[in-house]
PDB file of N, CA and C in Angstrom:
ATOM      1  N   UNK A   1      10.771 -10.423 -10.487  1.00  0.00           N
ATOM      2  CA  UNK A   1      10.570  -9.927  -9.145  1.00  0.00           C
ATOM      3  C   UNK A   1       9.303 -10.559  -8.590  1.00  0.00           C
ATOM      4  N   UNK A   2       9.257 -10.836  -7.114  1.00  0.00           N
ATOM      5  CA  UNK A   2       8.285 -11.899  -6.412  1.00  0.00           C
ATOM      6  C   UNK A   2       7.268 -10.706  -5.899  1.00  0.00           C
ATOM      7  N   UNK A   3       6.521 -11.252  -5.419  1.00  0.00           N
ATOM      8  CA  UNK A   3       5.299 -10.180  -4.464  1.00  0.00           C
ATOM      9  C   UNK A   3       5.582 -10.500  -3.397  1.00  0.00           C
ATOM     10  N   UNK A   4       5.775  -9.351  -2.653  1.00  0.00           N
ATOM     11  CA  UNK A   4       6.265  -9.602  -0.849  1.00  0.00           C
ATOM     12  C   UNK A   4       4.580  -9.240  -0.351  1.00  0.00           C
ATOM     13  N   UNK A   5       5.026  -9.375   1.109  1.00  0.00           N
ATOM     14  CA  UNK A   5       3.885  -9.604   1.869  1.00  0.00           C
ATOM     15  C   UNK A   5       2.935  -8.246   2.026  1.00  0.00           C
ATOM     16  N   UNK A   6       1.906  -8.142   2.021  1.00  0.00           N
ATOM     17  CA  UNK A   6       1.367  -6.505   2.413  1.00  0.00           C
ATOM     18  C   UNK A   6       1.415  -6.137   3.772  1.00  0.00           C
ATOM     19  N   UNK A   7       1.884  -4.905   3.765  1.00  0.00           N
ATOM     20  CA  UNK A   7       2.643  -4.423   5.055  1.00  0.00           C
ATOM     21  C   UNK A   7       1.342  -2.824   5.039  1.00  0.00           C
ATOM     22  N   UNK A   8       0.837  -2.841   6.224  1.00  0.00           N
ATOM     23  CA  UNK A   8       0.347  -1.555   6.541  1.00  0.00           C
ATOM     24  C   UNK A   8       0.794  -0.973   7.064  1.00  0.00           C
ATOM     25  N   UNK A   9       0.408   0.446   6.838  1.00  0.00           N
ATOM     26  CA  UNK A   9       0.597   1.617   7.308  1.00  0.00           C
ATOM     27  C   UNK A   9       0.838   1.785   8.685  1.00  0.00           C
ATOM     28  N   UNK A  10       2.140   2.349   9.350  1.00  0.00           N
ATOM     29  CA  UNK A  10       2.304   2.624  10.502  1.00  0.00           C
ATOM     30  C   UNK A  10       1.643   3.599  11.404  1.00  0.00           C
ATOM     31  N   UNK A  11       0.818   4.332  10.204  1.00  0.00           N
ATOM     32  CA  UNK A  11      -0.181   5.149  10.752  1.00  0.00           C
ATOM     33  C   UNK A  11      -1.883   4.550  11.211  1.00  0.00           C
ATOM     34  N   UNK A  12      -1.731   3.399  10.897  1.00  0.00           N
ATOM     35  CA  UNK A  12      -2.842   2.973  11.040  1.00  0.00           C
ATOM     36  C   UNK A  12      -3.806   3.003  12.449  1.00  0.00           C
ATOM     37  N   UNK A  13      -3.212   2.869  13.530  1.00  0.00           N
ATOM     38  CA  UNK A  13      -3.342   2.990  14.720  1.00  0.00           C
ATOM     39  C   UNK A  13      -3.657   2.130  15.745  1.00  0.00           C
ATOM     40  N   UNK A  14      -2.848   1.044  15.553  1.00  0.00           N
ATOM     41  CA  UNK A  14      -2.460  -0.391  16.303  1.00  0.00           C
ATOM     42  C   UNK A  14      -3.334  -1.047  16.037  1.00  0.00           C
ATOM     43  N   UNK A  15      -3.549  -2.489  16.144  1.00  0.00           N
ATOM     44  CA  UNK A  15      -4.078  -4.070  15.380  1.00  0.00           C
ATOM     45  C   UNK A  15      -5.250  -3.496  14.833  1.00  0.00           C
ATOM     46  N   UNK A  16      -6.287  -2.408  15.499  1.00  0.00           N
ATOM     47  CA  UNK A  16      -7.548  -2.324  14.710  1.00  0.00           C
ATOM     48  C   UNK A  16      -7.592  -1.061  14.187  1.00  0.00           C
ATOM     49  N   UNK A  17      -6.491  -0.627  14.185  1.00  0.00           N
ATOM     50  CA  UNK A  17      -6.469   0.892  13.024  1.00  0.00           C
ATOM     51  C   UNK A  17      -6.905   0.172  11.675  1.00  0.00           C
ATOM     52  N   UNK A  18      -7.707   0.817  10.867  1.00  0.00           N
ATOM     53  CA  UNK A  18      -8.077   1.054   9.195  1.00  0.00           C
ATOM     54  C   UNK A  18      -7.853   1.907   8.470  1.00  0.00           C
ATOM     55  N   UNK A  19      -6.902   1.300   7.911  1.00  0.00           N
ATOM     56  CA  UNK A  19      -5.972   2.223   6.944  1.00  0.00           C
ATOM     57  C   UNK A  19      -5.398   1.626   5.327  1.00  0.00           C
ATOM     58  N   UNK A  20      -4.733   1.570   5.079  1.00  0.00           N
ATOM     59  CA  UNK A  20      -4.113   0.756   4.096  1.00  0.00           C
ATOM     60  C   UNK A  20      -3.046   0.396   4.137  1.00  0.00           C
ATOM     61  N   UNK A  21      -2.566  -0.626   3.139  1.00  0.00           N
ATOM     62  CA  UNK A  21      -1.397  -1.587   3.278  1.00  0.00           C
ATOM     63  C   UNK A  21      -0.768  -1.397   1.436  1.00  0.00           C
ATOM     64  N   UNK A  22       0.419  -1.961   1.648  1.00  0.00           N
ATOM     65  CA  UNK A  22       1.086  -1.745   1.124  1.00  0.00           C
ATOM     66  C   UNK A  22       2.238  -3.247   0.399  1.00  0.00           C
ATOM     67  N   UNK A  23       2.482  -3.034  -0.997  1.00  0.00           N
ATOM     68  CA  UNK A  23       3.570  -4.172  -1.126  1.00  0.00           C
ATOM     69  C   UNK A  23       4.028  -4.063  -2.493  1.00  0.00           C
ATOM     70  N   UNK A  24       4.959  -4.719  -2.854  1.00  0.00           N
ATOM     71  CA  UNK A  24       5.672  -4.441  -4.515  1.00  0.00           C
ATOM     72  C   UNK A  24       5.082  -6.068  -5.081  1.00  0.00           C
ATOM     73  N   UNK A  25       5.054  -6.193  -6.221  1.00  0.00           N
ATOM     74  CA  UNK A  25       4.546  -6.807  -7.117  1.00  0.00           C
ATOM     75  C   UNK A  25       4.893  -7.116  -8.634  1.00  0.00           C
ATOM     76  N   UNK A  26       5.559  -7.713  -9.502  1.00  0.00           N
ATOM     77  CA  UNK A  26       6.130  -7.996  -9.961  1.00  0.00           C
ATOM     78  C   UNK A  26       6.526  -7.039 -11.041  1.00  0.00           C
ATOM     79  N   UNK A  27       7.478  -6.044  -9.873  1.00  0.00           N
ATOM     80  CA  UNK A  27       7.967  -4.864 -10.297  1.00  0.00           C
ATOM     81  C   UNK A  27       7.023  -3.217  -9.978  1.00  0.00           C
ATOM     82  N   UNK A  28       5.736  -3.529  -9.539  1.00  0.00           N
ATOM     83  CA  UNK A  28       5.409  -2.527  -9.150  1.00  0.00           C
ATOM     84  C   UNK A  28       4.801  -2.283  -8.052  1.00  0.00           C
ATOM     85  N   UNK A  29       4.726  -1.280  -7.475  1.00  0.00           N
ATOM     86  CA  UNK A  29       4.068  -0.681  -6.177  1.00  0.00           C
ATOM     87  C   UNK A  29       2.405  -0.890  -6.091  1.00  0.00           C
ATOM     88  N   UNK A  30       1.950  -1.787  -5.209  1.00  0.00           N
ATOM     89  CA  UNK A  30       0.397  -1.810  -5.414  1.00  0.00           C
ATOM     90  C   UNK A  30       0.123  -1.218  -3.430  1.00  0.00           C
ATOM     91  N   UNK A  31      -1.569  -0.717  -3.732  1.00  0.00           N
ATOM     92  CA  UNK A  31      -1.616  -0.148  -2.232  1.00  0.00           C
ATOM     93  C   UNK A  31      -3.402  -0.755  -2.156  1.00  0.00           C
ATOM     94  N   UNK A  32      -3.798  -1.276  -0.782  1.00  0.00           N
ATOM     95  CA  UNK A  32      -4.926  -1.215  -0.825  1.00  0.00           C
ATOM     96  C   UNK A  32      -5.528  -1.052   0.511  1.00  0.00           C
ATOM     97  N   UNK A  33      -6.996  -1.166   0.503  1.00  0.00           N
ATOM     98  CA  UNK A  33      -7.791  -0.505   1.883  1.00  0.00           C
ATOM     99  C   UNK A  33      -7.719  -1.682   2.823  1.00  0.00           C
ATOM    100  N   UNK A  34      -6.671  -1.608   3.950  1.00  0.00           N
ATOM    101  CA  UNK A  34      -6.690  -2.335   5.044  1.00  0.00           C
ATOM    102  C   UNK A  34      -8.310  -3.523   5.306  1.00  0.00           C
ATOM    103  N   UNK A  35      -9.320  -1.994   5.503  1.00  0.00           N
ATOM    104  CA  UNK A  35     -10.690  -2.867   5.749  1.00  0.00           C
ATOM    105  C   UNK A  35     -10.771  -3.774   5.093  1.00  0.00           C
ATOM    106  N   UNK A  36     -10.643  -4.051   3.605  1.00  0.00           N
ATOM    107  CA  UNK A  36     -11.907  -4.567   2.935  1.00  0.00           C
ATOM    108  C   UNK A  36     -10.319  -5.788   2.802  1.00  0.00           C
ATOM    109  N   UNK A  37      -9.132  -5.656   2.728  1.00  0.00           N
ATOM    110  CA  UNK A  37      -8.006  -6.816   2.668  1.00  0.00           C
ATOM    111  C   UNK A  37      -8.499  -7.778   1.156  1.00  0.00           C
ATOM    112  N   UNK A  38      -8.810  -8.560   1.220  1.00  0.00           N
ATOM    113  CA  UNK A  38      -8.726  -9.110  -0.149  1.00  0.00           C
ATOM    114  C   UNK A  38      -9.647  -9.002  -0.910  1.00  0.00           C
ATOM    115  N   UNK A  39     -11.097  -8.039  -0.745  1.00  0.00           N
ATOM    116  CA  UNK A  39     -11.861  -7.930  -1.420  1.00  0.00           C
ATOM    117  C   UNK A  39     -11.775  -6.702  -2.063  1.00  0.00           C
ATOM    118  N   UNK A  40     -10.489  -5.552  -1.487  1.00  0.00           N
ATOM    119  CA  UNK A  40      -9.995  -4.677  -1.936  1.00  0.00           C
ATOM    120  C   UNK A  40      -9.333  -4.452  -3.866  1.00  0.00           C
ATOM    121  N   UNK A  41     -10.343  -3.196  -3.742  1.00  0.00           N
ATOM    122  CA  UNK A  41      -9.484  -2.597  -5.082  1.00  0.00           C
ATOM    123  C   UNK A  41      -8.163  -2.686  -4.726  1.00  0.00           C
ATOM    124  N   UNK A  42      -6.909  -3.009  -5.995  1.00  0.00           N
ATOM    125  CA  UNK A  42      -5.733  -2.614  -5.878  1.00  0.00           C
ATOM    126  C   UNK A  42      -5.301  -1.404  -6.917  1.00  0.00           C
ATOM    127  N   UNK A  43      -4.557  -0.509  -5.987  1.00  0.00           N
ATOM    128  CA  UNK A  43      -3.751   0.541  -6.832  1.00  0.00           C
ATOM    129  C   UNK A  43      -2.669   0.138  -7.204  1.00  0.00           C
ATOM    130  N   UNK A  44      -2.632   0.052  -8.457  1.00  0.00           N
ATOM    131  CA  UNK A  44      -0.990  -0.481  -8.697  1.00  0.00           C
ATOM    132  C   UNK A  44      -0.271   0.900  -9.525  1.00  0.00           C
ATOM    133  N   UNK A  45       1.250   0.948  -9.602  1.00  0.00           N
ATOM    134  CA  UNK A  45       1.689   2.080  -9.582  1.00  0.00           C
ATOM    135  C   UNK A  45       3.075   1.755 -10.139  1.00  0.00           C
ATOM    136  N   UNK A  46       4.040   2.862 -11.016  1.00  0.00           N
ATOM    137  CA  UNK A  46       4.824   2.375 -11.146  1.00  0.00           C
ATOM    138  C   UNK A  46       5.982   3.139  -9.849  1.00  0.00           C
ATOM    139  N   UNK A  47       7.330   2.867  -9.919  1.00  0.00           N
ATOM    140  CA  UNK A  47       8.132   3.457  -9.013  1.00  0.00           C
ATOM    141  C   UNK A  47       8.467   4.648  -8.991  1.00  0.00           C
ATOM    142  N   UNK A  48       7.854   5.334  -9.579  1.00  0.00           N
ATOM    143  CA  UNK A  48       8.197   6.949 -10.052  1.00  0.00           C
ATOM    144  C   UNK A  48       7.162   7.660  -9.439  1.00  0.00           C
ATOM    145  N   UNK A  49       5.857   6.700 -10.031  1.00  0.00           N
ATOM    146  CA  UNK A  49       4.446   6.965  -9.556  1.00  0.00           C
ATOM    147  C   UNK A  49       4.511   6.806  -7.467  1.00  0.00           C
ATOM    148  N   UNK A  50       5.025   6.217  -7.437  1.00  0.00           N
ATOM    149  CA  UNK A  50       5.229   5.482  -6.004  1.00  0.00           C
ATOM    150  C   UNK A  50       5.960   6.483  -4.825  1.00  0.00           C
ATOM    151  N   UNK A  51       7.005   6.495  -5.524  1.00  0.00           N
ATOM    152  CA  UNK A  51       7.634   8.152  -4.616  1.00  0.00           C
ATOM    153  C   UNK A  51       7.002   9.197  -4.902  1.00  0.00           C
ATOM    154  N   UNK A  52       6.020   9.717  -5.806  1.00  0.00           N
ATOM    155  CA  UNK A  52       5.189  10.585  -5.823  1.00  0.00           C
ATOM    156  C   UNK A  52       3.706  10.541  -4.698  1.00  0.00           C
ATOM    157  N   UNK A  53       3.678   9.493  -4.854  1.00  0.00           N
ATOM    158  CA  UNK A  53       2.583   9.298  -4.412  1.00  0.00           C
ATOM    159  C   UNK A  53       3.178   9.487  -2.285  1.00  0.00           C
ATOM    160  N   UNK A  54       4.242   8.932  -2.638  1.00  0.00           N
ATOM    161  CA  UNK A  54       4.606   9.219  -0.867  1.00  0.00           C
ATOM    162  C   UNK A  54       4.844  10.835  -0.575  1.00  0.00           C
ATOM    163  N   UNK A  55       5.621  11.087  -1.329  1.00  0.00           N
ATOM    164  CA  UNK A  55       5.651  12.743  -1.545  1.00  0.00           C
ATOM    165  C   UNK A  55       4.827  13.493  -0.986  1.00  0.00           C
ATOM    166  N   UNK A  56       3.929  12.850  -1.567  1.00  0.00           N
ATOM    167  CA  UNK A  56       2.375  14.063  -1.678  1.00  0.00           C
ATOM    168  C   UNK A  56       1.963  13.777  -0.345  1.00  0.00           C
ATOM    169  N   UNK A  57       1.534  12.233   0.016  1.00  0.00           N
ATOM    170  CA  UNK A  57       0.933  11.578   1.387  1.00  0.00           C
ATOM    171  C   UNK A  57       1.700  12.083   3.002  1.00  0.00           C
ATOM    172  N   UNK A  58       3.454  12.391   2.296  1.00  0.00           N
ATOM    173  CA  UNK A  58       3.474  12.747   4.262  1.00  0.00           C
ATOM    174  C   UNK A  58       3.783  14.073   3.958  1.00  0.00           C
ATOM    175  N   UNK A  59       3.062  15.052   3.458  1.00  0.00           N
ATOM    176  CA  UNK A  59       3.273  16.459   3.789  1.00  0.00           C
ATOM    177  C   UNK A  59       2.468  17.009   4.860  1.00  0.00           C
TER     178      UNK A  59
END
């Protein structure tokens, strides 16, 4: 499996919202802080971890 592109958050709040982004990775879910973009920590996660983690985020 390839790494697709990082896609942010629709919540972010148009071109200069700061928020985080999002993308899969060779097989897993990684998430990181919009601001900091490639100097960013990555969360990486597995797919179980991943729908949990959305779970929890849009309540």
């Amino acid at each position: 499996m390839g790494t697709s592109p990082w896609r942010k958050s629709s919540r972010s709040g148009g071109q200069s919202g700061q928020c985080v982004e999002a993308r899969t990775h060779a097989g897993r879910y990684e998430v990181r802080d919009s601001k900091l973009a490639e100097g960013s920590p990555i969360l990486a996660m597995s797919a179980d971890d991943w729908r949990g983690f959305l779970a929890t985020a849009t309540r």
